[in-house]
N, C-alpha and C. Protein backbone atom coordinates (compact mmCIF):
# COMPACT_ATOMS: atom_id res chain seq x y z
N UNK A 1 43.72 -1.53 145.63
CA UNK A 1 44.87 -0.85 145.07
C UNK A 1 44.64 -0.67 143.57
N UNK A 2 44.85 0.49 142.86
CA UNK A 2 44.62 0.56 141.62
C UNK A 2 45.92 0.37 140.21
N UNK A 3 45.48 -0.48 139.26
CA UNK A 3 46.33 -0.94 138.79
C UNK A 3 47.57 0.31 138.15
N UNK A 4 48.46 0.10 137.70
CA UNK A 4 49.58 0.91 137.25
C UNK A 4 50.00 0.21 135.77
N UNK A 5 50.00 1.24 135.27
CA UNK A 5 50.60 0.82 133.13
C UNK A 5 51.56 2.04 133.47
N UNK A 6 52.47 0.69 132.65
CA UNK A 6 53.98 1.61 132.32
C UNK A 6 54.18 0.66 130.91
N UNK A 7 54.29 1.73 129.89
CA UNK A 7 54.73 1.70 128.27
C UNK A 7 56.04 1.19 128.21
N UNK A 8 56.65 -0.02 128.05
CA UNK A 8 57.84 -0.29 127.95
C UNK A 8 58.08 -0.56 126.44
N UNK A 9 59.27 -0.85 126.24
CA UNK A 9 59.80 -1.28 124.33
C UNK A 9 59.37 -3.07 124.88
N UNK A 10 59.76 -3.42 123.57
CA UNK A 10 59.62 -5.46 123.44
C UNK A 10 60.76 -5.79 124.30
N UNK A 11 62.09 -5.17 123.76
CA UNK A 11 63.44 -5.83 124.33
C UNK A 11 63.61 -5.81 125.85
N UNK A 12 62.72 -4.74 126.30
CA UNK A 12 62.69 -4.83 127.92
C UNK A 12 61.84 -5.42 128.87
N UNK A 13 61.42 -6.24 128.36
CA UNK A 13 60.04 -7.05 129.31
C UNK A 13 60.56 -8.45 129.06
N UNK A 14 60.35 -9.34 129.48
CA UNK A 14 61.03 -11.05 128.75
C UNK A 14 59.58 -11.47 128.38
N UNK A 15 60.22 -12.54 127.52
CA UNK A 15 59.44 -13.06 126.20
C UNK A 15 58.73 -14.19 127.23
N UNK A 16 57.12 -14.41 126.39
CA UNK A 16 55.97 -15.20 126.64
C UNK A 16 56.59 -16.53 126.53
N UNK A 17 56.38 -17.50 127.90
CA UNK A 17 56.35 -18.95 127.96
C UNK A 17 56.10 -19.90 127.55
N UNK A 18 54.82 -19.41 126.68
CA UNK A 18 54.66 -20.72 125.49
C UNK A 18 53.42 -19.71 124.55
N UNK A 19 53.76 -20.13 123.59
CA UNK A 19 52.60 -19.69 122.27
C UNK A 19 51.53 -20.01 122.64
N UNK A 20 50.40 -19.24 122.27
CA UNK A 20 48.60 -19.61 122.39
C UNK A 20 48.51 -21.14 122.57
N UNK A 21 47.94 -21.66 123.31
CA UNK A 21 47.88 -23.18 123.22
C UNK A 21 46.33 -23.06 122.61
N UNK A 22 45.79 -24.37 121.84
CA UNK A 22 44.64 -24.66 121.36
C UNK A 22 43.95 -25.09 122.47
N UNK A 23 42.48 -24.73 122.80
CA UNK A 23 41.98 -25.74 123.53
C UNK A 23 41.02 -27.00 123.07
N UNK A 24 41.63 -27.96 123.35
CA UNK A 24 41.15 -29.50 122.36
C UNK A 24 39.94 -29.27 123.36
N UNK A 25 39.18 -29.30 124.16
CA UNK A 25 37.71 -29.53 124.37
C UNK A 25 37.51 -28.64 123.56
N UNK A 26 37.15 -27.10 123.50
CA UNK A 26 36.33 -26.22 122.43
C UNK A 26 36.66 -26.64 121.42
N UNK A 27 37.70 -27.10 121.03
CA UNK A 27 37.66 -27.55 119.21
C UNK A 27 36.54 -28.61 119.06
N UNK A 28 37.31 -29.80 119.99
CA UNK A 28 35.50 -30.93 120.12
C UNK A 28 34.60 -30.81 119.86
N UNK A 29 34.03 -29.51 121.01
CA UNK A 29 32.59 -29.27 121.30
C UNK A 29 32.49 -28.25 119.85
N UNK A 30 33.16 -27.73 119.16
CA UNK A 30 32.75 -26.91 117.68
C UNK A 30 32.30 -27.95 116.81
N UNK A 31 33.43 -28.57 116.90
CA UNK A 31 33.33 -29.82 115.73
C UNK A 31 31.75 -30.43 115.67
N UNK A 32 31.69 -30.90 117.23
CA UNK A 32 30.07 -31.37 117.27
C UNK A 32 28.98 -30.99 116.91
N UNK A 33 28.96 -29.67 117.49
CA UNK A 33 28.04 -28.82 117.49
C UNK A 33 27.60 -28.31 115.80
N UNK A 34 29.06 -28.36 115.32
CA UNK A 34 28.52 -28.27 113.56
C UNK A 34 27.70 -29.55 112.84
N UNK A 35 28.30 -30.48 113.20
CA UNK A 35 27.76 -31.69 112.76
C UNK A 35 26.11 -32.10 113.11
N UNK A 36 25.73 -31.56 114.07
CA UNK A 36 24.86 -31.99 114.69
C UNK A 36 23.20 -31.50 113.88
N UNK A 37 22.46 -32.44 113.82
CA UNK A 37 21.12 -32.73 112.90
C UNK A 37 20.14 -31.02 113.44
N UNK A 38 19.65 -31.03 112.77
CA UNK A 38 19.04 -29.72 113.43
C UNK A 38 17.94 -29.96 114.59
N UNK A 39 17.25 -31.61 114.18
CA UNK A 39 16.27 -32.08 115.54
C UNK A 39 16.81 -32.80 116.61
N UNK A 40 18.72 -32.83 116.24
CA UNK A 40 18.69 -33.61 117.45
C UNK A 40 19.43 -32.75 119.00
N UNK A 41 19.60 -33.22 119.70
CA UNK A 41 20.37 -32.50 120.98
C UNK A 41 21.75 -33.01 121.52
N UNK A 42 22.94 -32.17 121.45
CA UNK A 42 23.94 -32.90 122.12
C UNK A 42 23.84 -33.03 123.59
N UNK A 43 24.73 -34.33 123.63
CA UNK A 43 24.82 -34.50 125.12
C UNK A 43 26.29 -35.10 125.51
N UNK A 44 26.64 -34.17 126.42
CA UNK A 44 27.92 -34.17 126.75
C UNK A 44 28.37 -34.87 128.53
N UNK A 45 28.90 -35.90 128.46
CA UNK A 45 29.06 -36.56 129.71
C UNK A 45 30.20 -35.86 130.05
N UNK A 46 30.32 -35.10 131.19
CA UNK A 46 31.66 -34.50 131.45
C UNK A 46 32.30 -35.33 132.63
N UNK A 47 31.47 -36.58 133.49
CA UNK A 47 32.17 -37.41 134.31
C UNK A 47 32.33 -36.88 135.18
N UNK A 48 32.00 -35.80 135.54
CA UNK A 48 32.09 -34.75 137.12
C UNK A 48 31.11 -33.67 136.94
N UNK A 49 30.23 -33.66 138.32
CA UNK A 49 29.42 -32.24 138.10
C UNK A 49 30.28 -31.17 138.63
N UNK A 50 31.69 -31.28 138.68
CA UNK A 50 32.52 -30.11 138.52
C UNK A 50 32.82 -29.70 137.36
N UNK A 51 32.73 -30.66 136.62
CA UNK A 51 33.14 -29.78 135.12
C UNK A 51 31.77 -29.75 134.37
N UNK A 52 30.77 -29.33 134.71
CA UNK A 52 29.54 -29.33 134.25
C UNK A 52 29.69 -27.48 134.19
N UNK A 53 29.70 -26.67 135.18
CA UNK A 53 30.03 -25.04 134.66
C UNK A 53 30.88 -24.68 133.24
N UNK A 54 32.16 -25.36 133.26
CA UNK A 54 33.24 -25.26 132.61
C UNK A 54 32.90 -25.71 131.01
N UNK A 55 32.29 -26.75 131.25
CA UNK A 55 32.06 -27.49 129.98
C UNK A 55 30.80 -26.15 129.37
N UNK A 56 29.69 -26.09 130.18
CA UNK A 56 28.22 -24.89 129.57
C UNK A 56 29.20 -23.48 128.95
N UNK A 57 30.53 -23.16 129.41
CA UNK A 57 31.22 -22.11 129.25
C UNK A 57 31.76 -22.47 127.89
N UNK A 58 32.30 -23.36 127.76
CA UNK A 58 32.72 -24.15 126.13
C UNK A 58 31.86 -24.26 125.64
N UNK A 59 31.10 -24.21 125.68
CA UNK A 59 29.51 -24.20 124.63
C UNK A 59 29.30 -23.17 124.11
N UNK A 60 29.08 -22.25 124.92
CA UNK A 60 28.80 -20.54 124.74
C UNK A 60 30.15 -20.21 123.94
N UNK A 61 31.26 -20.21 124.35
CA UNK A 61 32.51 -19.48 123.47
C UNK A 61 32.29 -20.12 122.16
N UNK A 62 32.07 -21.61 121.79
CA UNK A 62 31.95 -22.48 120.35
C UNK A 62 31.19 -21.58 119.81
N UNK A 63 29.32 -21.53 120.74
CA UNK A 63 28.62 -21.10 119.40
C UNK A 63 28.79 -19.59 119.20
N UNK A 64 29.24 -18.86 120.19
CA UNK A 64 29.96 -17.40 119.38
C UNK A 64 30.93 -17.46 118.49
N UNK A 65 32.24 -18.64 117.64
CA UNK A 65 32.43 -18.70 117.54
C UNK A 65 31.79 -19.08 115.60
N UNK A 66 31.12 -19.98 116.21
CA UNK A 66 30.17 -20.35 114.99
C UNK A 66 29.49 -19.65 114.59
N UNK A 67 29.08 -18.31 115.51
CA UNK A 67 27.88 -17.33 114.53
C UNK A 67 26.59 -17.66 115.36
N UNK A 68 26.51 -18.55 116.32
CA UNK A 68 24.90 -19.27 116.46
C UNK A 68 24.90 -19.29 118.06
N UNK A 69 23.42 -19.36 118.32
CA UNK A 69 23.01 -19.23 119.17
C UNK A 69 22.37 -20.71 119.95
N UNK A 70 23.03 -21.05 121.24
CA UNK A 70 22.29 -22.26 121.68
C UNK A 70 22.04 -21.91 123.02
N UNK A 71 21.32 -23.47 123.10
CA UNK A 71 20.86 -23.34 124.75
C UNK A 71 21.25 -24.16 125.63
N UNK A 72 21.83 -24.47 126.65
CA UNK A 72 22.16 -25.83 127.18
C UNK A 72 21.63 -25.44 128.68
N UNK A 73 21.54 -26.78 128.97
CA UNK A 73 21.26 -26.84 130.57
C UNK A 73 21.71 -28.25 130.80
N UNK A 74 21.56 -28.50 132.15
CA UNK A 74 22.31 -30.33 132.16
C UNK A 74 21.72 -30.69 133.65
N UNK A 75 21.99 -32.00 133.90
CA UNK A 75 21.37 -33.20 134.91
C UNK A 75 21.91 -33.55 135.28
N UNK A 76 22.88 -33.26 136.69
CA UNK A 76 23.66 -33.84 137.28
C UNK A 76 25.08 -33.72 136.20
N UNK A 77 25.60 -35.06 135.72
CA UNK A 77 27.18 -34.46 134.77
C UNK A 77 26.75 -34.71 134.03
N UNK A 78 25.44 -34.26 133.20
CA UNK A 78 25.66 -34.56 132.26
C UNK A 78 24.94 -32.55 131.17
N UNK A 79 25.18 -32.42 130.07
CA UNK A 79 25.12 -31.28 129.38
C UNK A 79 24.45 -31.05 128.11
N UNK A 80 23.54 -30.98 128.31
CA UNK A 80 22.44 -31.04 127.05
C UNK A 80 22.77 -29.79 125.81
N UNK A 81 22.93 -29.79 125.53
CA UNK A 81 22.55 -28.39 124.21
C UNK A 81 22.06 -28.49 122.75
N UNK A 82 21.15 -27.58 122.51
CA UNK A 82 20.89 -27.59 121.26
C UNK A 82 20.52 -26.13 120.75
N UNK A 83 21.12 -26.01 119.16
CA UNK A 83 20.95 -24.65 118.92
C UNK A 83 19.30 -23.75 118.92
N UNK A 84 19.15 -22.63 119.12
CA UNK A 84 17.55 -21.93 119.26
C UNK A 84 17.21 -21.44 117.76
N UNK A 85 16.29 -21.79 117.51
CA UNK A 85 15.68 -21.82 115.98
C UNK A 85 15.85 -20.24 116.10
N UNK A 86 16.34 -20.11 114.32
CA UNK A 86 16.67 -18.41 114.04
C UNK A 86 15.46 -17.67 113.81
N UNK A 87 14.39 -18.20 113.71
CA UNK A 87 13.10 -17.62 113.33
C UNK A 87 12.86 -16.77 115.02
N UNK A 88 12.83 -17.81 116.47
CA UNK A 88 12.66 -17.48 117.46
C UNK A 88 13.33 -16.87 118.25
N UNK A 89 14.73 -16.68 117.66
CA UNK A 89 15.99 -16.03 118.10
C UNK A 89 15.77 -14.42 117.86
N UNK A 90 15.00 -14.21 116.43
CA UNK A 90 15.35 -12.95 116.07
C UNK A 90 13.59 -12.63 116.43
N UNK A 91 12.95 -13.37 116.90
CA UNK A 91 11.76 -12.49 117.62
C UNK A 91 12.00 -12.31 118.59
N UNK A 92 12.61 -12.93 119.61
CA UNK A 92 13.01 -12.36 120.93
C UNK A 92 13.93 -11.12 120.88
N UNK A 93 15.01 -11.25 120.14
CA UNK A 93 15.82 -9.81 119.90
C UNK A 93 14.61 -8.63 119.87
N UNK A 94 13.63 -8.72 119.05
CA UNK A 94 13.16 -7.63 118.85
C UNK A 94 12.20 -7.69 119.81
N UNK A 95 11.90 -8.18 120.60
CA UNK A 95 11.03 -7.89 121.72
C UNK A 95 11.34 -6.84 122.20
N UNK A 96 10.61 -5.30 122.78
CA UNK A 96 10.91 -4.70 124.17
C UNK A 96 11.19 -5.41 125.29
């Protein structure tokens, strides 16, 4: 079925349920990820290899967030990442 837009005013639609909420893991995982030594690697115990997708997804939104580029992969629950040197970042960009 294809979706339908109809242009309404503000006063005729009811008002949003709660304001933007923050999400306290991505703030975490920013926080870390800034702090972190340039030789070393974070590692993130998420205590479930269900939240092992979820958590690699908070990684990726942080370092777009930060400007930077990382890599993570993980072992069972647990989530490795560390950022990709900018020298090797911007030779791969320019690869064909």
């Amino acid at each position: 079925m294809p979706l339908k837009f109809t242009h309404k005013r503000m006063d005729e639609v009811p008002t949003p349920n709660a304001s933007g909420r923050i999400n306290q893991d991505l703030v975490s995982i920013k926080n870390e990820m800034a702090k972190l030594a340039g030789d070393m690697v974070l590692e993130i115990d998420t205590g479930s290899e269900k939240a092992v997708r979820s958590t690699k997804v908070l990684i990726t939104k942080a370092a777009k967030e930060l400007d930077t580029r990382w890599r993570h992969w993980h072992v069972g629950s647990k989530v490795f990442a560390r950022p990709i040197d900018g020298l090797k970042a911007r030779t791969r960009r320019k690869a064909p």
